[in-house]
Structure formats: structure tokens, C-alpha cells
Protein backbone atom coordinates (compact mmCIF):
# COMPACT_ATOMS: atom_id res chain seq x y z
CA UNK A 1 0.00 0.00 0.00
CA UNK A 2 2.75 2.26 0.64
CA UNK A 3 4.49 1.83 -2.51
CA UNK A 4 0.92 2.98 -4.48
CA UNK A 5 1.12 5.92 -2.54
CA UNK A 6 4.73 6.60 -3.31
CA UNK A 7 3.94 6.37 -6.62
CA UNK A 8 0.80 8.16 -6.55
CA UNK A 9 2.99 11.34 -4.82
CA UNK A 10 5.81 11.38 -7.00
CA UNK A 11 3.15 11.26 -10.15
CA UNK A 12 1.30 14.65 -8.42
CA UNK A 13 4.84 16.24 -7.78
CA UNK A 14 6.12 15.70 -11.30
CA UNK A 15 2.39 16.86 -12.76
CA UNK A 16 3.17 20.29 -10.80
CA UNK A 17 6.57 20.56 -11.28
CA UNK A 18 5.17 20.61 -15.60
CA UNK A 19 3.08 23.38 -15.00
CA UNK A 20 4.97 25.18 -12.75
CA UNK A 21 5.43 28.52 -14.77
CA UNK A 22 9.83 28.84 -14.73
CA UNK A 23 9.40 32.21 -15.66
CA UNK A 24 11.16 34.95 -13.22
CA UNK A 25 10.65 37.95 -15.68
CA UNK A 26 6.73 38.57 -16.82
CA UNK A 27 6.84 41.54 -18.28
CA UNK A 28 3.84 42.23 -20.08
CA UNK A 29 2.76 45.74 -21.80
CA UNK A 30 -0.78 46.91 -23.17
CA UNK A 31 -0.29 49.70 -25.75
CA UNK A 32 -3.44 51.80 -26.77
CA UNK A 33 -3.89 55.14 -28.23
CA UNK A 34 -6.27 57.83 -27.59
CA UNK A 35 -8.98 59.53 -30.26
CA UNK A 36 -8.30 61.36 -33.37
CA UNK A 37 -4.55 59.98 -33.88
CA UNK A 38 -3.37 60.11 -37.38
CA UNK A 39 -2.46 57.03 -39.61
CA UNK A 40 0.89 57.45 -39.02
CA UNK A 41 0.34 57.15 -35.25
CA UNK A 42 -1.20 54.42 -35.81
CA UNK A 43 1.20 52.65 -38.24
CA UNK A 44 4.31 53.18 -35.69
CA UNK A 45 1.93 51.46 -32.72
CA UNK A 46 1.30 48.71 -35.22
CA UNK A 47 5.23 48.39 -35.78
CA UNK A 48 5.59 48.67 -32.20
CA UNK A 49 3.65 46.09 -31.05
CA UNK A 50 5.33 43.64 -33.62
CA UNK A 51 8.12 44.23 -32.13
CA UNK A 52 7.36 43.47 -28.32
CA UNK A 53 5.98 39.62 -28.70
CA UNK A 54 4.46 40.58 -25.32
CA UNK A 55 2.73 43.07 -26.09
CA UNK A 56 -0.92 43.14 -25.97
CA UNK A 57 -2.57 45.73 -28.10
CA UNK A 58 -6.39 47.78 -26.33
CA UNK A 59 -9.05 49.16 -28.06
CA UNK A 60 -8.63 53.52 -28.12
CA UNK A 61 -9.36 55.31 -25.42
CA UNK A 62 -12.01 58.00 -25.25
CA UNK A 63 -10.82 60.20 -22.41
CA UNK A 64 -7.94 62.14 -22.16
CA UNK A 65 -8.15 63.65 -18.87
CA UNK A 66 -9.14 60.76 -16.88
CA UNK A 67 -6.27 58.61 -17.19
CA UNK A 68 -6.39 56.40 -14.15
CA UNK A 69 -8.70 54.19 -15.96
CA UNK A 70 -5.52 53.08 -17.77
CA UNK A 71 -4.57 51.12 -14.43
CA UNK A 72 -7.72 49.09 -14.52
CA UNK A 73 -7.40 48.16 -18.14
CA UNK A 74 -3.86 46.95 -17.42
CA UNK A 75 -5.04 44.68 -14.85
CA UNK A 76 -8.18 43.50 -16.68
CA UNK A 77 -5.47 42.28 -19.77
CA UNK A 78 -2.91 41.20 -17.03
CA UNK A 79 -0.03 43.75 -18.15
CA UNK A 80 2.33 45.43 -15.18
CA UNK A 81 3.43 48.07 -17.82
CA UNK A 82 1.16 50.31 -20.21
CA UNK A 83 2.35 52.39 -23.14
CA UNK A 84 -0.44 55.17 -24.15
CA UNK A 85 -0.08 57.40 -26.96
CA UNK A 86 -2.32 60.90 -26.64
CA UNK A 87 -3.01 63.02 -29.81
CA UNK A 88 -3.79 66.78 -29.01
CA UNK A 89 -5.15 68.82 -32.16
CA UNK A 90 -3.81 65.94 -34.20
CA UNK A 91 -0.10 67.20 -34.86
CA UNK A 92 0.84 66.41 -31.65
CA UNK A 93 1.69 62.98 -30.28
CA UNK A 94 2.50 62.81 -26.44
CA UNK A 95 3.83 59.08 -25.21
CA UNK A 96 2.56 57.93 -21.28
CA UNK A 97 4.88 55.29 -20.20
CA UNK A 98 4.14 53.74 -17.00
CA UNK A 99 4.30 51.14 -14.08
CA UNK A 100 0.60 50.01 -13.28
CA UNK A 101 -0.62 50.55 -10.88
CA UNK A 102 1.99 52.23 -8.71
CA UNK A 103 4.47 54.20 -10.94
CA UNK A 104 6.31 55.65 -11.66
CA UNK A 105 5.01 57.34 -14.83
CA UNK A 106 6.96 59.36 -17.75
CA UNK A 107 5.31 62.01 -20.08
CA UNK A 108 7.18 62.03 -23.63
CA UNK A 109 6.59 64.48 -26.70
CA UNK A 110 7.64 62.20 -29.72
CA UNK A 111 9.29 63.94 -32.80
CA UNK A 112 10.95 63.26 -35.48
CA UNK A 113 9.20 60.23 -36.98
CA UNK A 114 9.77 57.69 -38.99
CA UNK A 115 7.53 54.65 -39.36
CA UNK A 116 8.81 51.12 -40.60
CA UNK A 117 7.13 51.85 -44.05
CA UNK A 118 8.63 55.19 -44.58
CA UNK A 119 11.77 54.59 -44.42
CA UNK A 120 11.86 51.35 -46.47
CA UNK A 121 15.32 50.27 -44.65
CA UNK A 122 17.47 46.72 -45.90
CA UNK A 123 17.65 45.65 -42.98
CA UNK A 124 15.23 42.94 -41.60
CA UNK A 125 14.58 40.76 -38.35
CA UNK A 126 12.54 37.80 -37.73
CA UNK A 127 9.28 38.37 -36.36
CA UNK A 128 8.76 37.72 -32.47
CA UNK A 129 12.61 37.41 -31.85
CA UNK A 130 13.90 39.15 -29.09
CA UNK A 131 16.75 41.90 -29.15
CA UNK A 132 19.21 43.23 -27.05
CA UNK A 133 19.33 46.63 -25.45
CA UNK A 134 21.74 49.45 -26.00
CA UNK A 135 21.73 52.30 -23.48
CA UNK A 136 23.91 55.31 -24.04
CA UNK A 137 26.57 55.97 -21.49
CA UNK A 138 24.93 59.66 -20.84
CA UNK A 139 21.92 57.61 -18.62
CA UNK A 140 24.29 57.24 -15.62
CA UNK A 141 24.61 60.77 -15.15
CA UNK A 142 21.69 61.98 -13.84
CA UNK A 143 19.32 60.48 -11.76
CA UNK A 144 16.26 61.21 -13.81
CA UNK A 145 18.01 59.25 -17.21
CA UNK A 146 18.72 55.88 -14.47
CA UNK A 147 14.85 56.15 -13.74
CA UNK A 148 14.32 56.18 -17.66
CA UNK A 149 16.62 53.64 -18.71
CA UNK A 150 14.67 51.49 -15.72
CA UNK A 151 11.43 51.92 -17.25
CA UNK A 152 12.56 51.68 -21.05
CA UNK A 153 14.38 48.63 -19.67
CA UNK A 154 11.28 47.11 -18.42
CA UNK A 155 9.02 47.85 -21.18
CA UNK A 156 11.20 46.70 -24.56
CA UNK A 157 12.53 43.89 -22.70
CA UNK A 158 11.07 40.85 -24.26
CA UNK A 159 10.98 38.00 -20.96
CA UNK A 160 12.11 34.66 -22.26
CA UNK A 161 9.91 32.19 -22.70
CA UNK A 162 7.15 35.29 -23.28
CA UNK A 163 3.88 34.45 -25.74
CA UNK A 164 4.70 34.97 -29.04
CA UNK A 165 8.56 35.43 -28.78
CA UNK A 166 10.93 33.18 -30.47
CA UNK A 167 14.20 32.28 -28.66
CA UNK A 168 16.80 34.30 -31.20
CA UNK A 169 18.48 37.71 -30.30
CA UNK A 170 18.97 38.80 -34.29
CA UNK A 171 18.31 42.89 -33.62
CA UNK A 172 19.54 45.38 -31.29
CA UNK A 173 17.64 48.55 -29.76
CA UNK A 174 19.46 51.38 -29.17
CA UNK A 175 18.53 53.84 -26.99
CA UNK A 176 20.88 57.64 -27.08
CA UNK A 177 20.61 60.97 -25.28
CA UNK A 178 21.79 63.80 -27.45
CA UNK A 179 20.64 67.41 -26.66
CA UNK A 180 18.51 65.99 -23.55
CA UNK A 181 16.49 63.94 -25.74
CA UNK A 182 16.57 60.18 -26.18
CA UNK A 183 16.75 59.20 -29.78
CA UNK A 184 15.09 55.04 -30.90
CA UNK A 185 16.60 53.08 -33.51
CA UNK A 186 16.37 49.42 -34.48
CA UNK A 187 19.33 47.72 -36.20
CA UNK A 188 19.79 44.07 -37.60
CA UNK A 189 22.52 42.13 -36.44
CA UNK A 190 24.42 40.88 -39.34
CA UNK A 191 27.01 38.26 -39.32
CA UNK A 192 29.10 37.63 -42.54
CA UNK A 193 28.69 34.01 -44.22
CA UNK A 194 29.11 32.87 -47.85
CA UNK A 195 26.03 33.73 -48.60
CA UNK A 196 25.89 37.36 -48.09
CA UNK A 197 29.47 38.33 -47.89
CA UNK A 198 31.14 37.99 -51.71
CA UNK A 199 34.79 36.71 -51.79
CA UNK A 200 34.26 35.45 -47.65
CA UNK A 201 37.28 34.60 -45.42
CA UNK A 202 36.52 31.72 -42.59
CA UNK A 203 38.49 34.34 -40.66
CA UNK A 204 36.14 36.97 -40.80
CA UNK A 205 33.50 34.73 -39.17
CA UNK A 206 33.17 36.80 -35.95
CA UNK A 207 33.17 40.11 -37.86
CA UNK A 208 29.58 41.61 -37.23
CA UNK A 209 27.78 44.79 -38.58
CA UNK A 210 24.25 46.88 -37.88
CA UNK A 211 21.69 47.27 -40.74
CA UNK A 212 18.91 49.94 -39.70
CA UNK A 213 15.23 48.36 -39.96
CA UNK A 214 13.17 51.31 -38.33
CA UNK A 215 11.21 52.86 -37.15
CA UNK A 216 13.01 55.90 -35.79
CA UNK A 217 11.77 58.85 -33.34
CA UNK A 218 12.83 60.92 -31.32
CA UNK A 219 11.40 61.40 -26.93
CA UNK A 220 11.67 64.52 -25.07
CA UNK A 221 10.55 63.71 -21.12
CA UNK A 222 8.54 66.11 -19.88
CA UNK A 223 7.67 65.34 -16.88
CA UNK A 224 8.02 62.39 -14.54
CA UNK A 225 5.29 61.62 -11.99
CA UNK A 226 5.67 59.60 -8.92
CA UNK A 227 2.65 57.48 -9.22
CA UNK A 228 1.20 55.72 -12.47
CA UNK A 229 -0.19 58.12 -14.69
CA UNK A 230 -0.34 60.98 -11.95
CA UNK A 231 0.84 61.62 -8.53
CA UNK A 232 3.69 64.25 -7.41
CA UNK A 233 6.23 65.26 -9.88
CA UNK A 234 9.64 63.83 -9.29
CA UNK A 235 11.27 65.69 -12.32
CA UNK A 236 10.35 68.61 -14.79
CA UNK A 237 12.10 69.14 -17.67
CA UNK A 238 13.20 73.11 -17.41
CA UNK A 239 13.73 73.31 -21.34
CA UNK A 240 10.62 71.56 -23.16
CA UNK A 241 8.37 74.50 -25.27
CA UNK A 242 5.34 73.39 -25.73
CA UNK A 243 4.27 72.72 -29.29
CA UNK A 244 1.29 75.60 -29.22
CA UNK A 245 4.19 78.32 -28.24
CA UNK A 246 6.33 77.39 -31.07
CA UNK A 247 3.26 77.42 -33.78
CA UNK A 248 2.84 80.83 -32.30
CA UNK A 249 6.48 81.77 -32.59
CA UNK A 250 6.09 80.84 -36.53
CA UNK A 251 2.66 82.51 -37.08
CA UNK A 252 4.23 86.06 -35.30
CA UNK A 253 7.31 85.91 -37.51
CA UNK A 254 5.24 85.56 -40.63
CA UNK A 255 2.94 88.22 -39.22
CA UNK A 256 5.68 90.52 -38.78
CA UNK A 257 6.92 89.36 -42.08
CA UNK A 258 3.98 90.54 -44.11
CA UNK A 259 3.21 94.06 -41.11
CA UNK A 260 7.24 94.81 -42.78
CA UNK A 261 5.96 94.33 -46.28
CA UNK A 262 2.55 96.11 -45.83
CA UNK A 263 5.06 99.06 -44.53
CA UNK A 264 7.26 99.10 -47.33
CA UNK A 265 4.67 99.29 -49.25
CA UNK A 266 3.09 102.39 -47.65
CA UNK A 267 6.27 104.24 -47.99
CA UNK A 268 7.27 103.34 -51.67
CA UNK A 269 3.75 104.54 -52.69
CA UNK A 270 4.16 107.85 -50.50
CA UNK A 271 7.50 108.21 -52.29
CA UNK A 272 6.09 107.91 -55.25
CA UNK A 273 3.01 110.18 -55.09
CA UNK A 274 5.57 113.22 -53.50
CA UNK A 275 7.32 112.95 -56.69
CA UNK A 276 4.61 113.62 -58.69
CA UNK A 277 3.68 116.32 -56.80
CA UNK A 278 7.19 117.94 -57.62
CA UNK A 279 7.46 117.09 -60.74
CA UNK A 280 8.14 120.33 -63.24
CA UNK A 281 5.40 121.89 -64.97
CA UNK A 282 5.48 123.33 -68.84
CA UNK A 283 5.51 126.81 -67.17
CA UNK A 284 8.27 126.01 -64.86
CA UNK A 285 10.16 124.68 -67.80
CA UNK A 286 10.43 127.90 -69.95
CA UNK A 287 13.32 130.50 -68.90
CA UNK A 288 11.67 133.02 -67.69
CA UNK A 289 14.47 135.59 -66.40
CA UNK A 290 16.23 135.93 -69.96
């Protein structure tokens, strides 16, 4: 009797230790967008998401203002991180990044974009591999760039063993901070064979090269927030315009532009109607004092 139950205990501990999830990192983000984005919003959220295998793509969302909601829909779909893009006047594309449900949170103004079908790159990856992650040596020296590489780390990491993900590493994301901005690119890691290397040396087998894929932008933090989507503000950024001032900045110059040419105007035609006041007569012409 003993030895059935033996064997009955090490069948139930084998059956657990099967689906026993191995898994230490679970990562998983939800990325939705707000209302009124423009198609090529949309297309880089598309190329986003096919390139985080656990990623997990919402519906849009309707509010912009009330954006502790997010937290709930992250825990309804089971995701720790959430990635929201909000569209203001539909020129402007600000990116939430954030640890549900208790921070911290990062406000981003995206420029300089370049979706996967614009740019029409050679370079190419397999679908649902993961990549490696290339942080500039500039986010060690300030505390508020170690908070972002954190988060950035968390949310492009693809977990092994994650749904959908393949286990290869053949792309690299690189992540750089040049004039307090972090600039995204996506590179193919190419190693040189006989197939794609003409006249190749066995030598040259560990010789390996980057071929950009896209997309490409550009983040500017605004403003980081202690809690997830809101809470106190642990860091401003002191030199961000906002997009409204700078359309303003361009209308006033062309304002001025045209107020300068509406004044040269003015004067040319006062010029001109002074000298036809002066202008000599036929009696003024004839020489009178002879």
C-alpha cells in the first residue's frame, strides 16, 4: 500500500513541477492610443507592437483627462506596464509610459518620426525574436536618465519564454541621449557568411555589422510623476516648449513678415506720389528771367 502511494505522490509532484510557470521575468505591456490619432500614429503602434511579442494591443481610449482608468485596463489584460499614446489637435503625439498601478510614470513628446514603411530600410529581423538593449553611457549621469533607462528597460525587454517570442536575439535597440532627448533606432545584427558576404574569409567569421530596420523617433521627457499616470512630480524638464508656443512663434514671424511688407509698401507709394507732386510743370520749364 505504501508503494501505491509513493507512486501516486511522486506522479502529483512531477504533474506540478510541468506546469509550474519557470518564468522569473513577466513583463507584459498593453499599448493603446487615444482619439483622433493620425495614420501614421497608428502605423508606428502597429510596428511597435510587432516588435514586443508581449505586447498586448487595447481598443482607443475615449478620455484624455481621466487617465487612471488606464490602471484598470492593465489589470483587466494582465499587463504590469502600459504604453499610451495621446493626440492633441492631431499634430501632436505625447507618449505615457508607466508602471501600473503604482508608478512611476513618464510624459514624452515624440518627434521626429519615422515609421517602418517610410523609411523602407534593408535591414530585416525575424518576427517575435527578441533583441538586445543598447543604453547610451549619458543615462548614468543623472538620476532622472537611471529612472528612464529602468522603465525603457522594463518595457522593450522581451521575458524569455514570453507568448509569441521566439528564442533568437537577431536585432539590437538602441537607446541615445543627445541634446537631452533620447533618440530610438532598431538595427539588424548581421554576421558575414558565404552567402551574403562575396569573396568570404573563414576568418572573418566573428566580424559583425548593424543594418537599420526602423522605425526611428525621437522622446523629449517632460515630466516624470511619482505614481502611475499621476501623482507628485519627481522631475520637470526646465527646457521643453510646448508645441502651441512654437506654432505661435512661426505665425508672429510671418505676421511681422507681411506688417514689414505692408510698410514698405506704404512708404514706396508715398515716395512715389511726393514725386509727382514735384514734378516740373510746362511753365516752370520755360526760362523766364532771360
Amino acid at each position: 500500500m505504501s508503494t501505491v502511494y509513493k507512486a501516486a505522490e511522486s506522479a502529483k509532484n512531477k504533474s506540478n513541477e510541468k506546469t509550474k510557470d519557470k518564468r522569473i521575468n513577466k513583463q507584459r505591456v498593453m499599448m493603446l492610443s487615444s482619439r483622433g490619432t493620425t495614420f501614421r500614429y497608428r502605423h508606428l503602434l502597429t510596428d511597435l507592437e510587432a516588435m514586443l511579442p508581449h505586447a498586448k494591443k487595447d481598443a482607443k481610449l475615449d478620455t484624455k483627462n481621466n487617465l487612471y482608468i488606464l490602471n484598470e485596463l492593465a489589470d483587466l489584460n494582465n499587463c504590469n506596464n502600459a504604453v499610451f499614446f495621446e493626440v492633441r489637435k492631431k499634430q501632436d503625439l505625447y507618449v505615457w509610459m508607466a508602471k501600473t498601478p503604482n508608478g512611476p510614470s513618464v510624459k514624452f513628446h515624440l518627434q521626429n518620426l519615422h515609421t517602418l514603411d517610410e523609411l523602407k530600410m534593408t535591414g530585416n529581423c525575424l518576427k517575435g525574436s527578441r533583441h538586445i538593449l543598447s543604453f547610451d553611457k549619458n543615462f548614468d549621469s543623472a538620476p532622472h536618465w537611471s529612472l528612464l533607462k529602468e522603465l525603457l528597460g522594463q518595457i522593450f525587454n522581451v521575458p524569455k519564454g514570453s507568448r509569441r517570442s521566439k528564442p533568437f536575439i537577431d536585432h539590437v535597440l538602441s537607446f541615445s541621449i543627445v541634446d537631452n532627448r533620447i533618440w530610438f533606432r532598431n538595427y539588424q545584427i548581421v554576421e558575414k557568411n558565404a552567402q551574403n558576404t562575396p569573396g568570404f574569409n573563414p576568418l572573418d567569421k566573428e566580424d559583425i555589422s548593424l543594418i537599420e530596420i526602423g522605425p526611428r523617433f525621437c522622446l523629449t521627457p517632460i515630466r516624470i510623476f511619482e505614481g502611475s499616470f499621476g501623482g507628485p512630480t519627481v522631475f520637470e524638464n526646465p527646457e521643453f516648449i510646448h508645441p502651441n508656443f512654437v506654432r505661435a512663434a512661426i505665425r508672429k514671424e510671418k505676421l511681422q513678415k507681411y506688417s514689414t511688407r505692408q510698410k514698405n509698401m506704404m512708404e514706396r507709394e508715398a515716395r512715389i506720389k511726393m514725386a509727382e507732386e514735384s514734378k516740373e510743370t510746362e511753365a516752370s520749364d520755360k526760362r523766364v528771367f532771360q
